[in-house]
Each structure stands twice: as structure tokens, then as C-alpha cells.
PDB file of N, CA and C in Angstrom:
ATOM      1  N   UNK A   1      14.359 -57.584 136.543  1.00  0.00           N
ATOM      2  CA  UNK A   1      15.304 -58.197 135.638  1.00  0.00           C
ATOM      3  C   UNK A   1      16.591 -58.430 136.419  1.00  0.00           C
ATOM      4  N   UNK A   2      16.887 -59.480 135.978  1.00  0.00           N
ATOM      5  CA  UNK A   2      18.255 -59.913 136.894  1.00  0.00           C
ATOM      6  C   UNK A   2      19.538 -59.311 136.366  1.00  0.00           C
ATOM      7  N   UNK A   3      20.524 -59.518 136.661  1.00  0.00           N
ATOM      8  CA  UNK A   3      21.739 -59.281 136.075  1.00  0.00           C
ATOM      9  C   UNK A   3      22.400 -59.939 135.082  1.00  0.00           C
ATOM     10  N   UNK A   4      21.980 -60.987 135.059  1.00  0.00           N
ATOM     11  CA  UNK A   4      21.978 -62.131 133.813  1.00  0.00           C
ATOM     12  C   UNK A   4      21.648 -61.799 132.945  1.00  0.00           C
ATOM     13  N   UNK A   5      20.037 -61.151 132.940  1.00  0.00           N
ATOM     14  CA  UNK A   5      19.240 -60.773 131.526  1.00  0.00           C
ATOM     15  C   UNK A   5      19.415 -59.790 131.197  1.00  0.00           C
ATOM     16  N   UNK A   6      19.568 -59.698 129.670  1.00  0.00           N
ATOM     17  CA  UNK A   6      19.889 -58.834 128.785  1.00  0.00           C
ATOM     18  C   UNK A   6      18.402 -58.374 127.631  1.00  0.00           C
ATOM     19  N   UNK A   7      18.061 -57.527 127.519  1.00  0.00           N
ATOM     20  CA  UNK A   7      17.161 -57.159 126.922  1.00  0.00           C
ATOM     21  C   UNK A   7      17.582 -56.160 125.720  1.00  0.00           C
ATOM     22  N   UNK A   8      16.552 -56.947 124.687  1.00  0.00           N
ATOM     23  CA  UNK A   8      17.148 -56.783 123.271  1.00  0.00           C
ATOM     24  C   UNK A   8      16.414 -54.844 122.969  1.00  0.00           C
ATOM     25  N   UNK A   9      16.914 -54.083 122.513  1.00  0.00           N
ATOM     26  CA  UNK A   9      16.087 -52.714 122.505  1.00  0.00           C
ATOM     27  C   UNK A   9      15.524 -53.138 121.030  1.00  0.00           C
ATOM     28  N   UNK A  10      14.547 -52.439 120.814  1.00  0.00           N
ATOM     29  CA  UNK A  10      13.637 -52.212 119.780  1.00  0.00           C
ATOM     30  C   UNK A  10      14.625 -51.813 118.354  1.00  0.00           C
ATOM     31  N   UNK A  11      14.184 -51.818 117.525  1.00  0.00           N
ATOM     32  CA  UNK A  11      14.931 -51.208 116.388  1.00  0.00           C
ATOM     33  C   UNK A  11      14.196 -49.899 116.271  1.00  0.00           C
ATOM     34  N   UNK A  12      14.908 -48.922 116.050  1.00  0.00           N
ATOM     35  CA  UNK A  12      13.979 -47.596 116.284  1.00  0.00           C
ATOM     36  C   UNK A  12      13.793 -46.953 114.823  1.00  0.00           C
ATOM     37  N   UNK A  13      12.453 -46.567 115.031  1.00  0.00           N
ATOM     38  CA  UNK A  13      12.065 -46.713 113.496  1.00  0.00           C
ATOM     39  C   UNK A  13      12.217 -44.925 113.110  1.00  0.00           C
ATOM     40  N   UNK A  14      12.299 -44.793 111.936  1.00  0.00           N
ATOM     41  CA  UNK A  14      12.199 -43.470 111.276  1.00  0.00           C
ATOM     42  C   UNK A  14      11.055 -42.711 111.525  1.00  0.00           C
ATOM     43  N   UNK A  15      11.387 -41.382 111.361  1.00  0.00           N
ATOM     44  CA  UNK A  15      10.020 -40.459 111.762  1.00  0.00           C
ATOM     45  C   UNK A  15       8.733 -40.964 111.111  1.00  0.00           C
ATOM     46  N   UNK A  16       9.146 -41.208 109.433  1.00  0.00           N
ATOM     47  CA  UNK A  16       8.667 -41.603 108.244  1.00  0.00           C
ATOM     48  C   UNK A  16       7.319 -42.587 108.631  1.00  0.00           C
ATOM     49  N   UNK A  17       8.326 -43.669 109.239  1.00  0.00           N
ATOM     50  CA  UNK A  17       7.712 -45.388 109.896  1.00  0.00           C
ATOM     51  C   UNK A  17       7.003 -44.818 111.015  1.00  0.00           C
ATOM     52  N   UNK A  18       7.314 -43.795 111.724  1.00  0.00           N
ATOM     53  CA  UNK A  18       6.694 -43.873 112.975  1.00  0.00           C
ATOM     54  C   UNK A  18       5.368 -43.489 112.577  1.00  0.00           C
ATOM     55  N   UNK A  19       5.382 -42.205 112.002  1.00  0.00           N
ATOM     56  CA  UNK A  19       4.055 -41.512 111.477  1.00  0.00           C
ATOM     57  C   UNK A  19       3.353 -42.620 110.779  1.00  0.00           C
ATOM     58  N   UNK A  20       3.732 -43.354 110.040  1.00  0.00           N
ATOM     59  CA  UNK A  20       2.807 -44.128 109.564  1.00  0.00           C
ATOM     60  C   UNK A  20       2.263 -44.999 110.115  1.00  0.00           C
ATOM     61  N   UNK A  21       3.224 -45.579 111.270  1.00  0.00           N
ATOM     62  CA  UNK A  21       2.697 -46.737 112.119  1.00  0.00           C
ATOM     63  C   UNK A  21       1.379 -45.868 112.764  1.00  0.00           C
ATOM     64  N   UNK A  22       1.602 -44.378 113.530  1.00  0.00           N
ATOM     65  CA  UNK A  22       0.323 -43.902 114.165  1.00  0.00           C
ATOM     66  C   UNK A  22      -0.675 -43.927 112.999  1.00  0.00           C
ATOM     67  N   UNK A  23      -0.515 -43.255 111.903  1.00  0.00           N
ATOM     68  CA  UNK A  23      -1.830 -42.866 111.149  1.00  0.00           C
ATOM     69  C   UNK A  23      -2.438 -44.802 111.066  1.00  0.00           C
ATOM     70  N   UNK A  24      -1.597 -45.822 111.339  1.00  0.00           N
ATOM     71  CA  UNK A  24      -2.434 -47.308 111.185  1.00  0.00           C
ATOM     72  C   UNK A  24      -2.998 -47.602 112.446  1.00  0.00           C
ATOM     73  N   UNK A  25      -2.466 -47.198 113.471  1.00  0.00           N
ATOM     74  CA  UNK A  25      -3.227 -47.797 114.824  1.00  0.00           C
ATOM     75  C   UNK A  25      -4.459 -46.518 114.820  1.00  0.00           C
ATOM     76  N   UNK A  26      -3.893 -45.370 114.460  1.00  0.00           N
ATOM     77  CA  UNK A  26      -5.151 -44.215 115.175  1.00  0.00           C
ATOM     78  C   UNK A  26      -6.197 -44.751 113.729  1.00  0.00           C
ATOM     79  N   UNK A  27      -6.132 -45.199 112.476  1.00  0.00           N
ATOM     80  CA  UNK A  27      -6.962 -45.588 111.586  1.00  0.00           C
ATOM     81  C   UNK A  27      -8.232 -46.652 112.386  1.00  0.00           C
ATOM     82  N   UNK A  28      -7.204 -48.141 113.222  1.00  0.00           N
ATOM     83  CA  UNK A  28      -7.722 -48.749 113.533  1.00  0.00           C
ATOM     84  C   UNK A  28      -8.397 -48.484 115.111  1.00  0.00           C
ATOM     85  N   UNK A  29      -8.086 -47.580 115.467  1.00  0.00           N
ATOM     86  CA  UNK A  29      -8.844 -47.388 116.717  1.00  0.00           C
ATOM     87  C   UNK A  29     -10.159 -46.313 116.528  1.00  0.00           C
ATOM     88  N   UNK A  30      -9.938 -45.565 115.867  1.00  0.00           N
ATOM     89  CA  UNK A  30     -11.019 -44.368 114.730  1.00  0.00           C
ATOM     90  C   UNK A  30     -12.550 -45.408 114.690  1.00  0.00           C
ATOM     91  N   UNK A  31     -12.158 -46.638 113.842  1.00  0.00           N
ATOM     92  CA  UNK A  31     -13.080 -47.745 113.107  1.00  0.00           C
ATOM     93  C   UNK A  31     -13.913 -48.493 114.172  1.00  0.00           C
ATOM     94  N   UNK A  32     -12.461 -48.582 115.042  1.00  0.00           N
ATOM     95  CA  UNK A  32     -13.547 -49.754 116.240  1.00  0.00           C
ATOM     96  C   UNK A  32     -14.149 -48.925 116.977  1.00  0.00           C
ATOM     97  N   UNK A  33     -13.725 -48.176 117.659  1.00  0.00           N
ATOM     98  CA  UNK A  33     -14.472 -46.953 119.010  1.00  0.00           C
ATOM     99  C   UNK A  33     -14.795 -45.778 118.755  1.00  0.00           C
ATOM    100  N   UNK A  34     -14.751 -45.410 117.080  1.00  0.00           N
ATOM    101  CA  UNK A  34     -15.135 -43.745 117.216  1.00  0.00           C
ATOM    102  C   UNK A  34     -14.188 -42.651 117.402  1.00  0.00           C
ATOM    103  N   UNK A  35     -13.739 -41.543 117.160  1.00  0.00           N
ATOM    104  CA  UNK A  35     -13.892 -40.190 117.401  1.00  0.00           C
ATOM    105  C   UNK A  35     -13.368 -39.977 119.076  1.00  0.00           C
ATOM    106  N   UNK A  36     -14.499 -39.985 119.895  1.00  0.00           N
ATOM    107  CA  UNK A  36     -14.686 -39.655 120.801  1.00  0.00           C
ATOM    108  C   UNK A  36     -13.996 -40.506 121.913  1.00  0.00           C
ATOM    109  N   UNK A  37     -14.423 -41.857 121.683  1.00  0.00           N
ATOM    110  CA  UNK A  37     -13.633 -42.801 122.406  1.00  0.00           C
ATOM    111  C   UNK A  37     -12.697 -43.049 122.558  1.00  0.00           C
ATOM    112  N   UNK A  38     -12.011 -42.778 121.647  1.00  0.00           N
ATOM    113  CA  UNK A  38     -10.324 -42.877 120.709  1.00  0.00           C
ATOM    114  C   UNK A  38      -9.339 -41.785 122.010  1.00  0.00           C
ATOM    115  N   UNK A  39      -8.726 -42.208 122.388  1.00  0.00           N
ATOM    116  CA  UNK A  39      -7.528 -41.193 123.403  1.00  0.00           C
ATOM    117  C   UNK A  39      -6.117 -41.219 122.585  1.00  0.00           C
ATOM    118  N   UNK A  40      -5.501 -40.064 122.907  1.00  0.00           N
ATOM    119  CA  UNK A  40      -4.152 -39.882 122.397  1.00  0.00           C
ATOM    120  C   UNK A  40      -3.477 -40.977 123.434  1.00  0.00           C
ATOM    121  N   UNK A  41      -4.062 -41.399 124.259  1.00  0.00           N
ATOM    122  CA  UNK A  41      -3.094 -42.334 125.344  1.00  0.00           C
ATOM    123  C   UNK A  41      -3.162 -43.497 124.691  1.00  0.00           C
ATOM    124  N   UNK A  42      -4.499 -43.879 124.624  1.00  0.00           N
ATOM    125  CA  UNK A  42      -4.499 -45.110 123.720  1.00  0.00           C
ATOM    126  C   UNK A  42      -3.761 -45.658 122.925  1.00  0.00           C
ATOM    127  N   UNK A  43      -3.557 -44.434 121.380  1.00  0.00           N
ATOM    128  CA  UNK A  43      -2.854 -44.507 120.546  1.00  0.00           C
ATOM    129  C   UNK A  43      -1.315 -44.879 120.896  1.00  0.00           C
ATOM    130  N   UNK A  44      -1.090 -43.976 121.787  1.00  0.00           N
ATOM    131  CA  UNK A  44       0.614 -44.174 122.214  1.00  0.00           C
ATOM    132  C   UNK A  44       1.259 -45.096 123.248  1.00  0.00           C
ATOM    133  N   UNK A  45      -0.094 -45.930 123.934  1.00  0.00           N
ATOM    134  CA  UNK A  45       0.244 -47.418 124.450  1.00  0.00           C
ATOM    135  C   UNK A  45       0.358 -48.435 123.024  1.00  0.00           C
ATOM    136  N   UNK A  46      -0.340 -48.227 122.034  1.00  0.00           N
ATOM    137  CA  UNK A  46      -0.538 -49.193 121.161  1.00  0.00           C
ATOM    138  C   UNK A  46       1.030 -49.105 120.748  1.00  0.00           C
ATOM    139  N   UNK A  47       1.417 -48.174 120.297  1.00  0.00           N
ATOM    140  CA  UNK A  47       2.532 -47.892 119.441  1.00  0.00           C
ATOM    141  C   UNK A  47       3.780 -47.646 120.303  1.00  0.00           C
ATOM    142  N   UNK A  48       3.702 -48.091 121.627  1.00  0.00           N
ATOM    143  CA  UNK A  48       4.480 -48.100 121.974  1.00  0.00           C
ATOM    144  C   UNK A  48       5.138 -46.958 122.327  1.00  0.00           C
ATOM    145  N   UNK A  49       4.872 -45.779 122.858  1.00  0.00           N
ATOM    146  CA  UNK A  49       5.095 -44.427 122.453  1.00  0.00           C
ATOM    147  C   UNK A  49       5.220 -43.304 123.423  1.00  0.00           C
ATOM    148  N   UNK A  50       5.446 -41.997 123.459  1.00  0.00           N
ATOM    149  CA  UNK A  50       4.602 -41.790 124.731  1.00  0.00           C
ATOM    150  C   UNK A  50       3.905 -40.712 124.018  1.00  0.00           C
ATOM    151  N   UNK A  51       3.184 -39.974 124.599  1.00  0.00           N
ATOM    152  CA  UNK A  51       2.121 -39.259 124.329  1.00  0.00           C
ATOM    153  C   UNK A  51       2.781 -38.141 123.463  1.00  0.00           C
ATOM    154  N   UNK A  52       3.991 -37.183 123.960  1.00  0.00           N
ATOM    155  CA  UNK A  52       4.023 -36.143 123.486  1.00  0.00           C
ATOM    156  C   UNK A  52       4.818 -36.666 122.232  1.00  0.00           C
ATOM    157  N   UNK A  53       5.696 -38.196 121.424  1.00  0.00           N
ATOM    158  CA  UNK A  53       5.651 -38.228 120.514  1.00  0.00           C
ATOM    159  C   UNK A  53       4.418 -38.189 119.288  1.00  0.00           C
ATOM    160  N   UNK A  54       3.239 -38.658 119.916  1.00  0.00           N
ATOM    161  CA  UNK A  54       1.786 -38.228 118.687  1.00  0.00           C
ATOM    162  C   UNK A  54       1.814 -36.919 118.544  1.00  0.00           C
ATOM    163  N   UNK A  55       1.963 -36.115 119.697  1.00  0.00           N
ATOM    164  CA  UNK A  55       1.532 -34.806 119.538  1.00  0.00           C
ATOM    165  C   UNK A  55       2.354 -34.186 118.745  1.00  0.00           C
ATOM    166  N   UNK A  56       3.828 -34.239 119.133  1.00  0.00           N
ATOM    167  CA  UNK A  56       4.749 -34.044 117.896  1.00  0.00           C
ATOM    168  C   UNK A  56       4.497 -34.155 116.372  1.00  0.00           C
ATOM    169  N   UNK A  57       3.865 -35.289 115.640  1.00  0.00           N
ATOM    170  CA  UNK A  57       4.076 -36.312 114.119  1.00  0.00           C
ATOM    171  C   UNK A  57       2.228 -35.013 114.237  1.00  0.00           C
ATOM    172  N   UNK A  58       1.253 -35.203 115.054  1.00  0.00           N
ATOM    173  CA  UNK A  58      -0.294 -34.594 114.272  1.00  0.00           C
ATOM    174  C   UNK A  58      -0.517 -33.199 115.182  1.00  0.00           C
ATOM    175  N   UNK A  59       0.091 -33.150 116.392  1.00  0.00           N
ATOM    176  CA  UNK A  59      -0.560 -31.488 116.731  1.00  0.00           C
ATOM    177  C   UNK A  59      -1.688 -32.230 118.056  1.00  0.00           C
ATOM    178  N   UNK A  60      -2.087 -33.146 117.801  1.00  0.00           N
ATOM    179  CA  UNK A  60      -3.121 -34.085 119.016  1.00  0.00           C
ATOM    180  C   UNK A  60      -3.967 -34.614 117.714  1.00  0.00           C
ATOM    181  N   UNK A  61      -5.422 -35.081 118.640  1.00  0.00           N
ATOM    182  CA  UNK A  61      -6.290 -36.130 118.267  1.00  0.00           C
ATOM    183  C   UNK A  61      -6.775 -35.905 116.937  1.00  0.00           C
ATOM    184  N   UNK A  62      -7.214 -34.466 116.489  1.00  0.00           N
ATOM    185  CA  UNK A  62      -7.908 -33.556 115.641  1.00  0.00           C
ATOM    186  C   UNK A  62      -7.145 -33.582 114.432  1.00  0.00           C
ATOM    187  N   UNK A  63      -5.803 -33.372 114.676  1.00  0.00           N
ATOM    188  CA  UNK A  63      -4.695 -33.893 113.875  1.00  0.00           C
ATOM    189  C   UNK A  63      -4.432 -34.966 113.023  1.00  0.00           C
ATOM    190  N   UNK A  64      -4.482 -36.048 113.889  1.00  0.00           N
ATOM    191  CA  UNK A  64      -4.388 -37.712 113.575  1.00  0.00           C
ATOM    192  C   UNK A  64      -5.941 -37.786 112.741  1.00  0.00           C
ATOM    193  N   UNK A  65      -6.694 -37.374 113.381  1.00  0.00           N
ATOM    194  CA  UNK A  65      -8.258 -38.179 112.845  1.00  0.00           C
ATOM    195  C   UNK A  65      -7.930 -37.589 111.485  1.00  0.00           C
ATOM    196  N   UNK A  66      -7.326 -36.055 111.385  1.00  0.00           N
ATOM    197  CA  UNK A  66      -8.170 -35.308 109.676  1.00  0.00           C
ATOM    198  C   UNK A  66      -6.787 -36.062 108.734  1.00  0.00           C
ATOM    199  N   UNK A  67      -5.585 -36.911 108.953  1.00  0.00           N
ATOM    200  CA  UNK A  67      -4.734 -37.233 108.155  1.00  0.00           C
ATOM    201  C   UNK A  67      -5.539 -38.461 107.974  1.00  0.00           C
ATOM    202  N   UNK A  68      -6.054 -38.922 108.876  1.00  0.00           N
ATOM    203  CA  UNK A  68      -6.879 -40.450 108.294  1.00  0.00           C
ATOM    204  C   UNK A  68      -7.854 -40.651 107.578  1.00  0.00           C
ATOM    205  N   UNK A  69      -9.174 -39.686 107.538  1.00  0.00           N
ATOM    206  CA  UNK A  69     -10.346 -39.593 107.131  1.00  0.00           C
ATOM    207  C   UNK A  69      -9.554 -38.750 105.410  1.00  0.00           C
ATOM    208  N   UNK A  70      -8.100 -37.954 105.432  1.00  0.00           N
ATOM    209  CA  UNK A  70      -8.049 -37.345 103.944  1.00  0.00           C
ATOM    210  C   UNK A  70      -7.521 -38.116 103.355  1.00  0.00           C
ATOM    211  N   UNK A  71      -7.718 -39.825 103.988  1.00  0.00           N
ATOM    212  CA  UNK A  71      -6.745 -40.498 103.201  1.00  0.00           C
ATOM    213  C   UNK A  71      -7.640 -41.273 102.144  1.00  0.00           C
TER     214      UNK A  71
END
């Protein structure tokens, strides 16, 4: 990036929004690949994220899957 460009930051969302945004990507990654296939990395490239924020909002994978499947 040059010195010229200016880059706009994200609007940073609430714990609230965040958790929900994971329980929608880890929903949709659950559906397409499974359980097993499914990575906490995954999830937190999708969402933009880094890892130890998922682990924070579910505890890890085991976490995320049982808030989705009690939904």
C-alpha cells in the first residue's frame, strides 16, 4: 500500500453480532463438509477472525457444533 492509500477499517461488530456471525458460517460449513472436516481455522478465515476469537465466543469446535445442532 502506498502512502496515498488509505484503507477504510471494518466497522467492528458487537460480541452479540460476532457470535452470531460464527454460529452462521460454522452452521454453513457444519452442512457442506461435516463435523470432521470443518476447522476452527476455517471458521475464523471466513469471519474474518483469528482463531483464539472462536475459542473465546464457544470453548473450540465441540462448542460451536453443540450451539448449532441446539438450535
Amino acid at each position: 500500500m502506498s502512502s496515498g492509500e488509505h484503507r477504510t477499517p471494518r466497522p467492528r461488530m458487537t460480541g452479540t453480532q460476532r457470535r452470531q456471525q460464527l454460529i452462521e458460517i460454522g452452521r454453513a460449513l457444519f452442512a457442506e463438509r461435516g463435523y470432521d472436516a470443518t476447522s476452527i481455522e476455517e471458521i475464523a478465515q471466513r469471519a474474518q477472525v483469528s482463531k483464539p476469537v472462536v475459542y473465546e465466543h464457544f470453548g473450540g469446535k465441540e462448542g460451536l457444533y453443540a450451539v448449532v445442532v441446539d438450535r
